[in-house]
C-alpha atoms as a PDB file:
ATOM      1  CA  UNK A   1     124.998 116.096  31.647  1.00  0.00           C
ATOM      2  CA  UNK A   2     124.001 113.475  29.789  1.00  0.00           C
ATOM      3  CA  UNK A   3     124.039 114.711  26.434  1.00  0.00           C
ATOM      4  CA  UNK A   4     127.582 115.803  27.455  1.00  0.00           C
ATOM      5  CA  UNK A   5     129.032 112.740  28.167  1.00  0.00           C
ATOM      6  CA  UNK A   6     127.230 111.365  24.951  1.00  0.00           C
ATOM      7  CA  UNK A   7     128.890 113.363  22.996  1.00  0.00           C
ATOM      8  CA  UNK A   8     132.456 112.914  24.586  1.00  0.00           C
ATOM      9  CA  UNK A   9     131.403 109.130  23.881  1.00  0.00           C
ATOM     10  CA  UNK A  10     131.158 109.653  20.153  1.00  0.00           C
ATOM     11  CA  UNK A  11     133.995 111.864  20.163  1.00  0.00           C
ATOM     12  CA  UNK A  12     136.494 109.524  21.609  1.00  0.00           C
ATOM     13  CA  UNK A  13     134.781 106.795  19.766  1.00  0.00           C
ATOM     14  CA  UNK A  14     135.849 108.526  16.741  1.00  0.00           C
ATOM     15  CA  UNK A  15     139.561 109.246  18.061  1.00  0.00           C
ATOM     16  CA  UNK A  16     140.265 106.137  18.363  1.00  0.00           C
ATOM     17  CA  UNK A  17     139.351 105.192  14.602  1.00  0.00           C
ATOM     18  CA  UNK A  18     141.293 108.007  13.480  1.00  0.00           C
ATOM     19  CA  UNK A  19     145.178 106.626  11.796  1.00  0.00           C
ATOM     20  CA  UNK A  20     147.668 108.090  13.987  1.00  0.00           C
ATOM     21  CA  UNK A  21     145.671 109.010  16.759  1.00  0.00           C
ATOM     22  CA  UNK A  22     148.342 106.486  19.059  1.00  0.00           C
ATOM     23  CA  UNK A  23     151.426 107.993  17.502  1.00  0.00           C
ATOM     24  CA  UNK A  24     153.981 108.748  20.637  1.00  0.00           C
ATOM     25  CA  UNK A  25     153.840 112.170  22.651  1.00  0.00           C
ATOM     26  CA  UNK A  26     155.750 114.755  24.469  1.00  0.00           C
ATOM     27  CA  UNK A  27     154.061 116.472  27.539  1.00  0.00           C
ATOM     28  CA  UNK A  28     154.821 120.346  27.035  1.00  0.00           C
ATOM     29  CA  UNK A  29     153.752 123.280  29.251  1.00  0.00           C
ATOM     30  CA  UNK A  30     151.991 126.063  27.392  1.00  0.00           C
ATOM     31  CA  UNK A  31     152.128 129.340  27.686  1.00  0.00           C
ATOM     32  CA  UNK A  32     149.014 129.290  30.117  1.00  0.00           C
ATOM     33  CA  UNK A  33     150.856 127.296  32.281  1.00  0.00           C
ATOM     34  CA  UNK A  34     148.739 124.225  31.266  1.00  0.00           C
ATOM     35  CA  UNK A  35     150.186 120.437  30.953  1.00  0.00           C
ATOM     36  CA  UNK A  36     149.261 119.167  27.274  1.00  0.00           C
ATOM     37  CA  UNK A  37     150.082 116.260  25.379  1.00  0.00           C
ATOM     38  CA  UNK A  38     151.627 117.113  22.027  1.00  0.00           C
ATOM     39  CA  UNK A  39     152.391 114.602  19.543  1.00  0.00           C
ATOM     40  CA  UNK A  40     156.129 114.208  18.038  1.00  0.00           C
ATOM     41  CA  UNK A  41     154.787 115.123  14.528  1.00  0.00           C
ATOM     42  CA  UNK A  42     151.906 117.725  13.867  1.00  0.00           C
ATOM     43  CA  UNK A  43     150.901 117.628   9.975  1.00  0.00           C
ATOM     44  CA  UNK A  44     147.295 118.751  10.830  1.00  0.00           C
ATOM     45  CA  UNK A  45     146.610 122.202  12.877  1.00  0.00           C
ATOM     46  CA  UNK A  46     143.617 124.414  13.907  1.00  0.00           C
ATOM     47  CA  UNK A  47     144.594 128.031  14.759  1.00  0.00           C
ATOM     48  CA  UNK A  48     141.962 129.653  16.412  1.00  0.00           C
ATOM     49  CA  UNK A  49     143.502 133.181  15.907  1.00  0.00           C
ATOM     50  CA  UNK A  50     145.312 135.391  13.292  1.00  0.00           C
ATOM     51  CA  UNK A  51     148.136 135.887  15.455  1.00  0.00           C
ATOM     52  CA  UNK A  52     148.898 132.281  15.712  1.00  0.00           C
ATOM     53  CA  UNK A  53     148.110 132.070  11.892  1.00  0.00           C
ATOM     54  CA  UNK A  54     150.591 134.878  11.063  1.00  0.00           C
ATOM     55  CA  UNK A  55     153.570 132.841  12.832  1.00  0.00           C
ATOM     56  CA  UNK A  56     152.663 129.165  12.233  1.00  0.00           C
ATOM     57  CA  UNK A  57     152.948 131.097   7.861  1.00  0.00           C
ATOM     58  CA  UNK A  58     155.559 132.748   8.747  1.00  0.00           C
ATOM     59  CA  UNK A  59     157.462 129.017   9.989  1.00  0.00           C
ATOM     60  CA  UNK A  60     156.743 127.678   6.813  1.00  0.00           C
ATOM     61  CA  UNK A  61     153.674 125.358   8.264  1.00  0.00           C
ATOM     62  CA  UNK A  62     150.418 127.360   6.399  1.00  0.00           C
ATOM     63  CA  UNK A  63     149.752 123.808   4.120  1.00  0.00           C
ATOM     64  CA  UNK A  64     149.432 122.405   7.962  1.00  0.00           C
ATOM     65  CA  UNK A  65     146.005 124.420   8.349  1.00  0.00           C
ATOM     66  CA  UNK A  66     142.634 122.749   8.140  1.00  0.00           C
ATOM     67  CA  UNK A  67     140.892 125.053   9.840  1.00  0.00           C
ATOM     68  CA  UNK A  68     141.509 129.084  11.070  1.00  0.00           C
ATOM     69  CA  UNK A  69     138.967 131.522  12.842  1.00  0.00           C
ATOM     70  CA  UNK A  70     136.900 133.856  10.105  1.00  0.00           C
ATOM     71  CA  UNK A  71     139.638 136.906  11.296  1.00  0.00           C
ATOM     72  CA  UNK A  72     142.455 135.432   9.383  1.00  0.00           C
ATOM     73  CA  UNK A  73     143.098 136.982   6.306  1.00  0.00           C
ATOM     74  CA  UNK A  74     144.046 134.966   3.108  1.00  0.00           C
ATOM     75  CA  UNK A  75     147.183 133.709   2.545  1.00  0.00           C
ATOM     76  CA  UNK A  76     149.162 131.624  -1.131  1.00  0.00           C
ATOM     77  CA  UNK A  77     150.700 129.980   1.290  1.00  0.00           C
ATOM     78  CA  UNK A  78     147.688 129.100   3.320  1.00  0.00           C
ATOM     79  CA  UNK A  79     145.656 126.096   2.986  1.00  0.00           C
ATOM     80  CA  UNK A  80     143.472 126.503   0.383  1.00  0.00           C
ATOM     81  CA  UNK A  81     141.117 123.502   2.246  1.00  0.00           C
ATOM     82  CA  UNK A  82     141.073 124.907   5.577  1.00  0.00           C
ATOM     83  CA  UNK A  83     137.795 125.128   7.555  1.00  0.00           C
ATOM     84  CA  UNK A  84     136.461 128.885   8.825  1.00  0.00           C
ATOM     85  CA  UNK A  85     135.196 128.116  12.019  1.00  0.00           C
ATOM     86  CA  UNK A  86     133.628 130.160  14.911  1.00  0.00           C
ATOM     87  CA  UNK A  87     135.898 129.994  18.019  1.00  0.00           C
ATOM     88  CA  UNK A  88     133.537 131.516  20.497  1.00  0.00           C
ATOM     89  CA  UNK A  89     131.694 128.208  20.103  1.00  0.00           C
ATOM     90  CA  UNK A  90     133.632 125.839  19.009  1.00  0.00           C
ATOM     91  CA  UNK A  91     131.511 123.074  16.905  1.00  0.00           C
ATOM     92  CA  UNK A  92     133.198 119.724  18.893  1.00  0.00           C
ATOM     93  CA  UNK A  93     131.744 117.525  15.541  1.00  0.00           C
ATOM     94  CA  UNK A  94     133.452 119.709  13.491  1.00  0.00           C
ATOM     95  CA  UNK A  95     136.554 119.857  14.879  1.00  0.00           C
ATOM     96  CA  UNK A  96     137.261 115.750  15.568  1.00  0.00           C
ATOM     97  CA  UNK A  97     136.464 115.313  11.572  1.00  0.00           C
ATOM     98  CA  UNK A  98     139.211 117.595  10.822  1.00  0.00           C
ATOM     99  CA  UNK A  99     141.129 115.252  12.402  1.00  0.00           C
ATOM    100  CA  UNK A 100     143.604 117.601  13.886  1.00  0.00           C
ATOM    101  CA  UNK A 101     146.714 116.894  15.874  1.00  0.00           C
ATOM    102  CA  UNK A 102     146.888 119.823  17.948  1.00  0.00           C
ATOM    103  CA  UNK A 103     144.614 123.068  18.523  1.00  0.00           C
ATOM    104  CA  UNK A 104     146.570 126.228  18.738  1.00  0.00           C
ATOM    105  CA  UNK A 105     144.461 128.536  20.996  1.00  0.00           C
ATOM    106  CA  UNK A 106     144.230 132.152  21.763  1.00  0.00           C
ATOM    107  CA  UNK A 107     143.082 133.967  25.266  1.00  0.00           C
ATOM    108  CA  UNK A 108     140.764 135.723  22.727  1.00  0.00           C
ATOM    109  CA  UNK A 109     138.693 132.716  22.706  1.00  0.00           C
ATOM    110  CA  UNK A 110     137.930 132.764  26.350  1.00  0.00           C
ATOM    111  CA  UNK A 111     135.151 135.087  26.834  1.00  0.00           C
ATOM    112  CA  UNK A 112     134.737 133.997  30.795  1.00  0.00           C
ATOM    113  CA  UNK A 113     135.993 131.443  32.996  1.00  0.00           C
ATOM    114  CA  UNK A 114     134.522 128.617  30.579  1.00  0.00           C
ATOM    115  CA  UNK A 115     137.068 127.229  28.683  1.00  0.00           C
ATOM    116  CA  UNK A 116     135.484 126.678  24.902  1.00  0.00           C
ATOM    117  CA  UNK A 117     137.860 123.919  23.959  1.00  0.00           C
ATOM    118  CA  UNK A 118     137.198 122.052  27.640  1.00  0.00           C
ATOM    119  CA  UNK A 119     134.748 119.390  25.525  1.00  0.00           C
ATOM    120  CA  UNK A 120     137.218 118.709  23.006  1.00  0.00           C
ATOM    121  CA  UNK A 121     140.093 117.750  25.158  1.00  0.00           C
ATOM    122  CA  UNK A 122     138.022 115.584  27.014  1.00  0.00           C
ATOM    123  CA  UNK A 123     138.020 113.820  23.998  1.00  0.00           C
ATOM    124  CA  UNK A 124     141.547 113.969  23.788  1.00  0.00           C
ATOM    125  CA  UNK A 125     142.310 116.371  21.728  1.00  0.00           C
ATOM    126  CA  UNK A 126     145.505 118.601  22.204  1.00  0.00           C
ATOM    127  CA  UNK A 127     144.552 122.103  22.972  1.00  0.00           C
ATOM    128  CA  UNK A 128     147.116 124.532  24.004  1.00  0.00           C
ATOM    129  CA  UNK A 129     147.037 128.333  24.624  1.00  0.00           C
ATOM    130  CA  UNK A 130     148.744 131.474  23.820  1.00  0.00           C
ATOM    131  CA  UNK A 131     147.745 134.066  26.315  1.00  0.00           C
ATOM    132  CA  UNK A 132     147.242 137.381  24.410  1.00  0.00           C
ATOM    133  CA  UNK A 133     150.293 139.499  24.418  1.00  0.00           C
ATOM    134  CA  UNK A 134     150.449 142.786  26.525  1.00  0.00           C
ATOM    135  CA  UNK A 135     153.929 143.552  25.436  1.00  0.00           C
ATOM    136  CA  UNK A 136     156.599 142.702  22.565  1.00  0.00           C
ATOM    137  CA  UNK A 137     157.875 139.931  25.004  1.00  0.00           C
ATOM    138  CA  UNK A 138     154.747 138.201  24.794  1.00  0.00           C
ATOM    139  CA  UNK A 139     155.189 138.000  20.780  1.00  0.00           C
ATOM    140  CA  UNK A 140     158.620 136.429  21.505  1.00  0.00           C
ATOM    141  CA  UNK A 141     157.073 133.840  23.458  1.00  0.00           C
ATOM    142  CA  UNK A 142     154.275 132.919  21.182  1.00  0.00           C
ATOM    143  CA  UNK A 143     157.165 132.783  18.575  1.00  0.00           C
ATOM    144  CA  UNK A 144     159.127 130.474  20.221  1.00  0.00           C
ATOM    145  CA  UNK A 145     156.516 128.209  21.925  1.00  0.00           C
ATOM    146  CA  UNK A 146     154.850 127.828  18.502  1.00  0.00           C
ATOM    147  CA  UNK A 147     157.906 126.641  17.283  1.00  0.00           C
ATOM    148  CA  UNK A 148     158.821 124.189  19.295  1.00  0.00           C
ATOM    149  CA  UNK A 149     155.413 122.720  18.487  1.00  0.00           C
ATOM    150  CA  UNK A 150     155.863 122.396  15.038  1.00  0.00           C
ATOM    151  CA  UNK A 151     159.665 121.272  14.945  1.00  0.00           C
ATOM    152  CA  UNK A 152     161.052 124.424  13.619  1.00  0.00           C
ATOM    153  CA  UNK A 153     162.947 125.934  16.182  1.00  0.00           C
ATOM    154  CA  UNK A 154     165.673 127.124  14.623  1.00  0.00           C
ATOM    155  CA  UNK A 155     163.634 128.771  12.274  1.00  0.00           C
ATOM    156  CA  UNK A 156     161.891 130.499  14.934  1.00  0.00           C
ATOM    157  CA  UNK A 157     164.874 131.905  16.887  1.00  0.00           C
ATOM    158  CA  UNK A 158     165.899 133.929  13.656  1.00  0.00           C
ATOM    159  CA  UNK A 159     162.383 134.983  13.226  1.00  0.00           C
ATOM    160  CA  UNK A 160     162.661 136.089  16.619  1.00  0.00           C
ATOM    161  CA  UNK A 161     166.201 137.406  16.133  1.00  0.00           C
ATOM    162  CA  UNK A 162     165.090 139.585  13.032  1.00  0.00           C
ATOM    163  CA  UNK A 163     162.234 141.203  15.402  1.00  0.00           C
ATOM    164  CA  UNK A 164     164.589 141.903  18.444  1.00  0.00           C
ATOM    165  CA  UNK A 165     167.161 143.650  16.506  1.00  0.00           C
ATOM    166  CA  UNK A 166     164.791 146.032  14.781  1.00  0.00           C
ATOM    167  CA  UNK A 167     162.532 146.891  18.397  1.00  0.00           C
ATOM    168  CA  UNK A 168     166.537 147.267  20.124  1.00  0.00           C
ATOM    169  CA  UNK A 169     167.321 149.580  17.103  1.00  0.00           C
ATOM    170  CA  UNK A 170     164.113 151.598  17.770  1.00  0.00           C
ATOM    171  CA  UNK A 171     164.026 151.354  21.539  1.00  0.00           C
ATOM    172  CA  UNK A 172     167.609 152.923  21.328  1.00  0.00           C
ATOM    173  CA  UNK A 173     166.826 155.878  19.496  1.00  0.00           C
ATOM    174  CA  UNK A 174     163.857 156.461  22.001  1.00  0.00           C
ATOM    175  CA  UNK A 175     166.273 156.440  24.660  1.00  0.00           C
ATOM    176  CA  UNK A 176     167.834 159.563  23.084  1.00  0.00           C
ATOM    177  CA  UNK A 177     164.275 161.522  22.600  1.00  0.00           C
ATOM    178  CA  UNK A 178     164.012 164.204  25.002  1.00  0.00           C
ATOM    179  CA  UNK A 179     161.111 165.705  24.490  1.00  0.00           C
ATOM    180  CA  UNK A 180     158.231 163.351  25.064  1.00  0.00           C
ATOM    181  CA  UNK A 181     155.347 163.838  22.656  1.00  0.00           C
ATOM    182  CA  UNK A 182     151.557 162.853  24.040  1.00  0.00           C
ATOM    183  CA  UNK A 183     149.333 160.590  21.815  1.00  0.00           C
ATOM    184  CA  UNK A 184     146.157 159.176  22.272  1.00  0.00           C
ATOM    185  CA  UNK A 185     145.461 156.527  20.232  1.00  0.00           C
ATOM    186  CA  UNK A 186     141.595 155.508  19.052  1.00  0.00           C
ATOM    187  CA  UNK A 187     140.428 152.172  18.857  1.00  0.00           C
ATOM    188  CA  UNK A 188     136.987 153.050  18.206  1.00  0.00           C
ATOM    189  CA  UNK A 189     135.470 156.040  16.782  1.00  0.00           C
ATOM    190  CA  UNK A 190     132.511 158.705  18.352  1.00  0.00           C
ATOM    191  CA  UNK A 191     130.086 157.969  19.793  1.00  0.00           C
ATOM    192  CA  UNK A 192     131.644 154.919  20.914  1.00  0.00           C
ATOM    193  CA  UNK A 193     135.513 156.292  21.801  1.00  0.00           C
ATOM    194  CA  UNK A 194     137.845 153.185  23.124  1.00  0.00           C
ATOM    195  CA  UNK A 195     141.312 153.173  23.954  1.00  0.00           C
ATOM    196  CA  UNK A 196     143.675 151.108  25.360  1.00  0.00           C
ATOM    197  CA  UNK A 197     145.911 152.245  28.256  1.00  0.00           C
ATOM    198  CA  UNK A 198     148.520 150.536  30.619  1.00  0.00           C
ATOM    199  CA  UNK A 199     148.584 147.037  30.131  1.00  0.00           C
ATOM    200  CA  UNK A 200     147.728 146.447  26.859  1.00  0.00           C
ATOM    201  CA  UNK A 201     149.374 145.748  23.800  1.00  0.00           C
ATOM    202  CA  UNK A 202     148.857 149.103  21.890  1.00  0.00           C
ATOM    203  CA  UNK A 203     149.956 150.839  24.915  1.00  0.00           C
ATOM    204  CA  UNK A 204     153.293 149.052  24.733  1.00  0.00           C
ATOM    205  CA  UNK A 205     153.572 149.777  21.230  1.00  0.00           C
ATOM    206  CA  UNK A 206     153.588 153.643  21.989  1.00  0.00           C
ATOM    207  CA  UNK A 207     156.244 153.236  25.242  1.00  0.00           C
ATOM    208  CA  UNK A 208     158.156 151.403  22.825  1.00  0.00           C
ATOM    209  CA  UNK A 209     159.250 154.221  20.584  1.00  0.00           C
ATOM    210  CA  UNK A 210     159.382 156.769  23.335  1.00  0.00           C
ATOM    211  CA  UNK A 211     155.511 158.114  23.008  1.00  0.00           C
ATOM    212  CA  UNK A 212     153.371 159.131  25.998  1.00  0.00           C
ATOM    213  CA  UNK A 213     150.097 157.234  26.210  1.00  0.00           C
ATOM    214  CA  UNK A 214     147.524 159.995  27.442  1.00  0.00           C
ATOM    215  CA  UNK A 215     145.930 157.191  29.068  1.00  0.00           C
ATOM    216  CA  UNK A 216     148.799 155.380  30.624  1.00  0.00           C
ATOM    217  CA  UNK A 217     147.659 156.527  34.220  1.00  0.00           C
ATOM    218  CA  UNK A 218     144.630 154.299  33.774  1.00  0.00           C
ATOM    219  CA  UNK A 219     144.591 150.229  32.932  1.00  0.00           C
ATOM    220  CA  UNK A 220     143.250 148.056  30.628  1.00  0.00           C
ATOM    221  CA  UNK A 221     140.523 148.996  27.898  1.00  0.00           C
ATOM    222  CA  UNK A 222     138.650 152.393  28.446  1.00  0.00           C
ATOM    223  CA  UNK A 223     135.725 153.949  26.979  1.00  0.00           C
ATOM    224  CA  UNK A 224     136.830 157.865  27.501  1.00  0.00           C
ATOM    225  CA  UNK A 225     134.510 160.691  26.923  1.00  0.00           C
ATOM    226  CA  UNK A 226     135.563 163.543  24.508  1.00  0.00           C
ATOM    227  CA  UNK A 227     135.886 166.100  27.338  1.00  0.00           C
ATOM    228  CA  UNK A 228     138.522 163.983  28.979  1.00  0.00           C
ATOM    229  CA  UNK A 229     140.605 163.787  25.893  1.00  0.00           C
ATOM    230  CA  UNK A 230     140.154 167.382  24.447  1.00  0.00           C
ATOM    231  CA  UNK A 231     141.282 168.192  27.901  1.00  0.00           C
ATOM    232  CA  UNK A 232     144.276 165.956  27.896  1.00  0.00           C
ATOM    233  CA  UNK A 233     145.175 167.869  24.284  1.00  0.00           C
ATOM    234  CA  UNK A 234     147.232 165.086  22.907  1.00  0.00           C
ATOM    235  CA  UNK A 235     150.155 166.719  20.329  1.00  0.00           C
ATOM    236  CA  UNK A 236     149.232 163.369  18.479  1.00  0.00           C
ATOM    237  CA  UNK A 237     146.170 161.101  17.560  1.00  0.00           C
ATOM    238  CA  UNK A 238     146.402 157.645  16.149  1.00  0.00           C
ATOM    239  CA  UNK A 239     143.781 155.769  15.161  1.00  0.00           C
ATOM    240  CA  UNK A 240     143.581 152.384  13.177  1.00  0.00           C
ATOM    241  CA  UNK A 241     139.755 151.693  12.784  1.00  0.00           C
ATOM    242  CA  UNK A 242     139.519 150.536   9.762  1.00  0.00           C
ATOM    243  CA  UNK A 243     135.877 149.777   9.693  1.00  0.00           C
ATOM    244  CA  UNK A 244     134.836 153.157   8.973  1.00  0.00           C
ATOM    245  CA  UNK A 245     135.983 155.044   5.803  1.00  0.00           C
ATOM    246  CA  UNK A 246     138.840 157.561   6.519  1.00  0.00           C
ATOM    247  CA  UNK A 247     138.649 157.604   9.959  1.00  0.00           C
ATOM    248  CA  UNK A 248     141.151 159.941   9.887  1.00  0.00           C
ATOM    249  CA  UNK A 249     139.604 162.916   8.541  1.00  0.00           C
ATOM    250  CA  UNK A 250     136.574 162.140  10.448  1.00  0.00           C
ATOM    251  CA  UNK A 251     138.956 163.086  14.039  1.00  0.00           C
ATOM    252  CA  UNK A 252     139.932 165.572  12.156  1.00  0.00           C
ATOM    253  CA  UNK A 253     136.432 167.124  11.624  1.00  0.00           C
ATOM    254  CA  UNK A 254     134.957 166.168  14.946  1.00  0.00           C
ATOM    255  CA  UNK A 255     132.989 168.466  16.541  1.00  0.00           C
ATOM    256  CA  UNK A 256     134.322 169.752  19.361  1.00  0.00           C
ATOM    257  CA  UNK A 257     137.959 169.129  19.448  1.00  0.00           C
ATOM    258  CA  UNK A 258     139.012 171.831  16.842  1.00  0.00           C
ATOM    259  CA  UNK A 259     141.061 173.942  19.200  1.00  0.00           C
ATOM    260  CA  UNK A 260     143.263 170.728  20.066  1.00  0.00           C
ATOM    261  CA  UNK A 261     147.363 170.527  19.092  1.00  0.00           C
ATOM    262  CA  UNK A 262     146.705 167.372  17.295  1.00  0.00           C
ATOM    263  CA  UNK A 263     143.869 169.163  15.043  1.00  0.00           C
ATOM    264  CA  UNK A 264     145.113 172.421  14.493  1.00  0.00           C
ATOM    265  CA  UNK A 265     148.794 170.653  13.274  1.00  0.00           C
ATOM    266  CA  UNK A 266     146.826 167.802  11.269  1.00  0.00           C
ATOM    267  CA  UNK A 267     148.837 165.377  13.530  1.00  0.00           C
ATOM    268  CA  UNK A 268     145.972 163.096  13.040  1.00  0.00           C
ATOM    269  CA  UNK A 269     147.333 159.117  11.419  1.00  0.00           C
ATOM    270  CA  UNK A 270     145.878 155.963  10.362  1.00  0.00           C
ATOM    271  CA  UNK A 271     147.838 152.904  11.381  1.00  0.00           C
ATOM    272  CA  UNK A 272     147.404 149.319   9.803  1.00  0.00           C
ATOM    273  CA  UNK A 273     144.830 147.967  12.298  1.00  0.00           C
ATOM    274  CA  UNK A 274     145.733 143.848  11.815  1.00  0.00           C
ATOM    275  CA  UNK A 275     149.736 145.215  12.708  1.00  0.00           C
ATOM    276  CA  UNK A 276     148.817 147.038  15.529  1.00  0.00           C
ATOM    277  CA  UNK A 277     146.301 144.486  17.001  1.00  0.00           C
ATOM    278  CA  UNK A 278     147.526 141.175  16.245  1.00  0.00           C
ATOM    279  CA  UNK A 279     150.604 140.007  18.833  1.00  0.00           C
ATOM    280  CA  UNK A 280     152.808 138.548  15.459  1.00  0.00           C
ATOM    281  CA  UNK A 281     156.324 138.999  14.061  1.00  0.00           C
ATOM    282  CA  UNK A 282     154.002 141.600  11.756  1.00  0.00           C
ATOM    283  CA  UNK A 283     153.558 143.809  14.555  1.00  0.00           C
ATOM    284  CA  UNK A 284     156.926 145.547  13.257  1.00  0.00           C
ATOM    285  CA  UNK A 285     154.802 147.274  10.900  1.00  0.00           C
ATOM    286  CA  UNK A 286     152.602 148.792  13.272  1.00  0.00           C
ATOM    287  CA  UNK A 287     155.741 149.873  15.559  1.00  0.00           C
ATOM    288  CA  UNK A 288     157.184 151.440  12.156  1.00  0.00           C
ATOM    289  CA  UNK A 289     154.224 153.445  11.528  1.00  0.00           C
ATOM    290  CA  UNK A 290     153.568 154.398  15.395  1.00  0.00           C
ATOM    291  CA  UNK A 291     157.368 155.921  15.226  1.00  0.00           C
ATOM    292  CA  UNK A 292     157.826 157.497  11.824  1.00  0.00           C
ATOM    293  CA  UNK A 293     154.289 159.450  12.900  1.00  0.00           C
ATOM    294  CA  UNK A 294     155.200 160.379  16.178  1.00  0.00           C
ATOM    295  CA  UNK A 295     159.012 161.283  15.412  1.00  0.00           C
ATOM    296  CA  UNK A 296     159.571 161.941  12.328  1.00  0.00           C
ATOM    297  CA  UNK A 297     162.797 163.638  12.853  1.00  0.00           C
ATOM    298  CA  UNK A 298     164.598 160.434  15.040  1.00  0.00           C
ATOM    299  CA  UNK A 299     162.442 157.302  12.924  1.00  0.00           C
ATOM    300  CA  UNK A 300     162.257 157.400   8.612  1.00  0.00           C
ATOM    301  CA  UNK A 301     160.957 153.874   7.058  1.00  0.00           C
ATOM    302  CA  UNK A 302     160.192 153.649   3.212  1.00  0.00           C
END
């Protein structure tokens, strides 16, 4: 306890010899529901995941970045400075030299009830947090909440715009599709098989252009065994482990699940894993690939 409130000492010790640190604030509610300070101009931000990365780029603040988690990929319009930290356990030293006006957080960096950041806004530091996204709503959100952080509103209401129009477009031809096709969709190769069913973000992706999650009975993350897919007998697999060199033909080749649909009719695609994973306006990708494999009769993308 003591060594705690030690370091909140220094920490706030060093706040207050930081230029700017008294510049005014706005109280805004994130998108955990939390009450956070934010000041009226943020030069200097921390992203503690891609996601956050990909939209705070894609709003024209990536020179605003002095430090990102070791998952976000490289960027010309990223700064070239930034700090690769570890968000698990955030280094509170670290973090106050970077001098940062606000910390853009993800639920990814939660990995119980502890909140990792709890030290640092006892030093007064502006944390706030974007849940992780179970559905294409939730990428509208983070869209427009980071937004209105960063002044750019506008900007983010036609990023948000472009999005909509293109999920409407496909969400209206899956209206029109019939017959259903079954996918199940790998996460994580044999031995270790993971999926994601009702709940989560991939499994919105499918429902989204008019696929049939084999899972979608069950919730959340699941490790399956083999039987219970081979007897599901998806008509497609998807799979966007990257991690793994053509993960792909390995399904393909797995013993055991030769007599399936999805084998026997080499229905068997890679999708771009960061697309599919990461709750951004990139996610488009991932919903282009997901379609064009699924139906490719109704969906054609170049």
């Amino acid at each position: 306890m003591m060594k705690k409130l030690l370091l909140v000492l220094i920490l706030v010790t060093l706040l207050v010899l930081i230029p700017g640190c008294s510049e005014s604030q706005d109280t805004i509610t994130d998108l955990e529901g939390n009450e956070v300070p934010v000041p009226d101009q943020v030069e200097r931000i921390i992203s503690t995941a891609p996601s956050n990365s990909e939209i705070l780029l894609a709003l024209g603040q990536g020179s605003k970045i002095v430090a990102t988690d070791n998952y976000t990929d490289e960027h010309e319009d990223l700064n070239p400075d930034r700090v690769v930290l570890d968000f698990k356990s955030p280094d509170a030293e670290t973090i106050i030299s970077l001098e940062p006006d606000i910390i853009i957080a993800s639920g990814h960096n939660k990995t119980g009830a502890d909140d990792p950041f709890a030290l640092i806004k006892e030093a007064g530091i502006s944390v706030v947090y974007i849940p992780s996204a179970s559905d294409i709503q939730g990428v509208y959100d983070a869209i427009e909440f980071s937004a209105a952080i960063v002044g750019q509103e506008e900007e983010g209401q036609v990023l948000i715009n472009e999005l909509r129009d293109e999920v409407l477009q496909i969400q209206d031809i899956a209206a029109t599709i019939e017959d259903k096709r079954t996918v199940y969709l790998e996460i994580a190769p044999a031995p270790g098989i993971y999926t994601a069913a009702n709940g989560t973000f991939q499994h919105a992706l499918l429902e989204l252009v008019g696929a049939v999650n084999i899972f979608g009975e069950e919730d959340g993350w699941l490790a399956p065994s083999e039987e219970v897919i081979i007897i599901a007998d998806p008509d497609v697999i998807i799979t966007n482990v990257e991690y793994i060199p053509d993960a792909d033909l390995e399904i393909l080749n797995r013993e055991g699940w030769a007599d399936m649909q999805a084998i026997q009719g080499e229905k068997v695609y890679m999708i771009e894993a960061n697309a599919s994973s990461r709750p951004s306006q990139n996610v488009i990708l991932a919903i282009r690939q997901i379609a064009e494999k699924v139906y490719p009769e109704y969906y054609a993308y170049e």
